[in-house]
Protein backbone atom coordinates (compact mmCIF):
# COMPACT_ATOMS: atom_id res chain seq x y z
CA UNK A 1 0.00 0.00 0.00
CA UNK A 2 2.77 2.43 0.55
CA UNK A 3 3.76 2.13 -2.85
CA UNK A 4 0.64 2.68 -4.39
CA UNK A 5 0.21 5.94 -1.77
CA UNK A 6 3.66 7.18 -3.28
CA UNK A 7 3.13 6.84 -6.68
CA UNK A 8 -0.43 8.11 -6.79
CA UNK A 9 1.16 11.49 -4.96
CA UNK A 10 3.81 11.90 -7.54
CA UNK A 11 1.47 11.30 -10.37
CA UNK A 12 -0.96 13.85 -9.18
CA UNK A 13 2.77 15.98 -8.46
CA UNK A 14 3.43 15.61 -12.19
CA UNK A 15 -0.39 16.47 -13.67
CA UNK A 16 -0.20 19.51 -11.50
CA UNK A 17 3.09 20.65 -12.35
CA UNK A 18 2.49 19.24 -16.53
CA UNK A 19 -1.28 20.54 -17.03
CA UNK A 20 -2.08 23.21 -13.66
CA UNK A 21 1.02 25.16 -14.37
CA UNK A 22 2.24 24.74 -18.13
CA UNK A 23 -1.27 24.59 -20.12
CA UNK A 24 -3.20 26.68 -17.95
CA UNK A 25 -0.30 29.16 -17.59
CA UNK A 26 1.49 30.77 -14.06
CA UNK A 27 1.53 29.29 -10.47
CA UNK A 28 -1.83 28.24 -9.12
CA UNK A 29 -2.91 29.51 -5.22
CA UNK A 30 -1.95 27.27 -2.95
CA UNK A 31 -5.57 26.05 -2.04
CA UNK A 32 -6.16 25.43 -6.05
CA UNK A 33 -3.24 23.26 -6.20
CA UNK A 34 -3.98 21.32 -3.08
CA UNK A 35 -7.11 20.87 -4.73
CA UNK A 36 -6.19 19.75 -8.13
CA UNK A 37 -3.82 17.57 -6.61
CA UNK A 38 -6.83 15.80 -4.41
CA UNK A 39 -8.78 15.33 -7.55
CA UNK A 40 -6.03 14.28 -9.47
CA UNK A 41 -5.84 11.37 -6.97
CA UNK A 42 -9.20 10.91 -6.39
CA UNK A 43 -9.66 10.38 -10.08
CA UNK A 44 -6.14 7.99 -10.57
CA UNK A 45 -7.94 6.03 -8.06
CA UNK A 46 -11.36 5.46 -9.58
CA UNK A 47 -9.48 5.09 -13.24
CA UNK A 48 -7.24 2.24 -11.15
CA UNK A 49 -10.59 -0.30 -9.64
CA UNK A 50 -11.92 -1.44 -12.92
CA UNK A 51 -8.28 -2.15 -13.50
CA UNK A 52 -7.25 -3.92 -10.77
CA UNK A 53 -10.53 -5.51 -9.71
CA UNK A 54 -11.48 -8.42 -12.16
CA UNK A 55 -7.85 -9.86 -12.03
CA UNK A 56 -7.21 -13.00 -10.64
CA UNK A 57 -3.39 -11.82 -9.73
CA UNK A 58 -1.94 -8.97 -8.74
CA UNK A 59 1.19 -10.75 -10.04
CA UNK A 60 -0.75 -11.83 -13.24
CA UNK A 61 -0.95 -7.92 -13.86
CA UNK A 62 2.16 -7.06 -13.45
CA UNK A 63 3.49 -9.42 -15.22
CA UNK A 64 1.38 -7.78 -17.94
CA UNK A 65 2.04 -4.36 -17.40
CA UNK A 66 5.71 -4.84 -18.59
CA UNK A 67 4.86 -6.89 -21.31
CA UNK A 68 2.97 -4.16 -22.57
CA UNK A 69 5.94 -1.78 -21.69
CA UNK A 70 8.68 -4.46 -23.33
CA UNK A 71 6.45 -4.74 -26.21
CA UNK A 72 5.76 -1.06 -26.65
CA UNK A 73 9.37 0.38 -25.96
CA UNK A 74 12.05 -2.89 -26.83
CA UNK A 75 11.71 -2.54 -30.56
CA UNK A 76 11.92 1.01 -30.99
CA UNK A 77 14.84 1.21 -28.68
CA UNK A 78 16.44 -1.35 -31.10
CA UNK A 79 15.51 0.62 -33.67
CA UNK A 80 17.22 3.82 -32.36
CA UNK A 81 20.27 1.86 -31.68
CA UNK A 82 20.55 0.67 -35.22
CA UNK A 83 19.47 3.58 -37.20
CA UNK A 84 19.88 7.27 -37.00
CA UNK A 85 16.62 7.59 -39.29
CA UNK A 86 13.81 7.01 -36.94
CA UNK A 87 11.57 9.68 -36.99
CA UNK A 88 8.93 11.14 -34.29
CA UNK A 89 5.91 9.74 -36.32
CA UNK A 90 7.05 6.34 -36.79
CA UNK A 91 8.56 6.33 -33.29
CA UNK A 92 4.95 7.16 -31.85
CA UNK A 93 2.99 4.22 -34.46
CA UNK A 94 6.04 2.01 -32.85
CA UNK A 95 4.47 2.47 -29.30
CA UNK A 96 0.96 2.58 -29.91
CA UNK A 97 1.54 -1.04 -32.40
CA UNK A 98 3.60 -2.48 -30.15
CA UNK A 99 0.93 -1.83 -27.30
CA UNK A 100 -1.99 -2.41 -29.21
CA UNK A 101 -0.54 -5.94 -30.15
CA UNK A 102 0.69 -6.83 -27.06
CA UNK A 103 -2.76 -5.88 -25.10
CA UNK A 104 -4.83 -8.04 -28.19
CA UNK A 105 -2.45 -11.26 -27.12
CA UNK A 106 -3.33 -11.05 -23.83
């Protein structure tokens, strides 16, 4: 559990610091950001039950969860270590393939 705690609180760290500050411009009051942040958590944790819930194994997801991330990332870090010519386009159809692929096997 202290894990999940931690991570939620840097996640809702990083959307207010990302979204609060750089698309909606300037430092938000400190009761606005305590709020965002609550919400951003709040919401991280209702996005995370249908998730976690019908799994048989915790292990069984995370298990998962990095084949999704192998299958997503491994080939188009090969790819950058064997060619200079990789562009931003077919780096982002690399990840959303790979994931796509690897979430339809499952």
């Amino acid at each position: 559990m202290s894990k999940v705690d931690s991570q939620m609180l840097v996640a809702a760290s990083a959307a207010g610091a990302d979204i609060y500050i750089r698309l909606l411009g300037g430092r938000p009051p400190d009761r606005g950001a305590v709020w965002f942040g609550r919400l951003t958590v709040l919401a991280l944790g209702v996005a995370t039950v249908p998730i976690a819930w019908p799994r048989e194994s915790v292990f069984q997801t995370v298990f998962n969860a990095w084949g999704v991330l192998a299958a997503g990332l491994g080939p188009l870090l090969i790819l950058r270590l064997l060619t200079r010519r990789t562009t931003g386009w077919g780096t982002l159809v690399g990840i959303v393939v790979g994931t796509v692929v690897a979430q339809g096997w499952m």
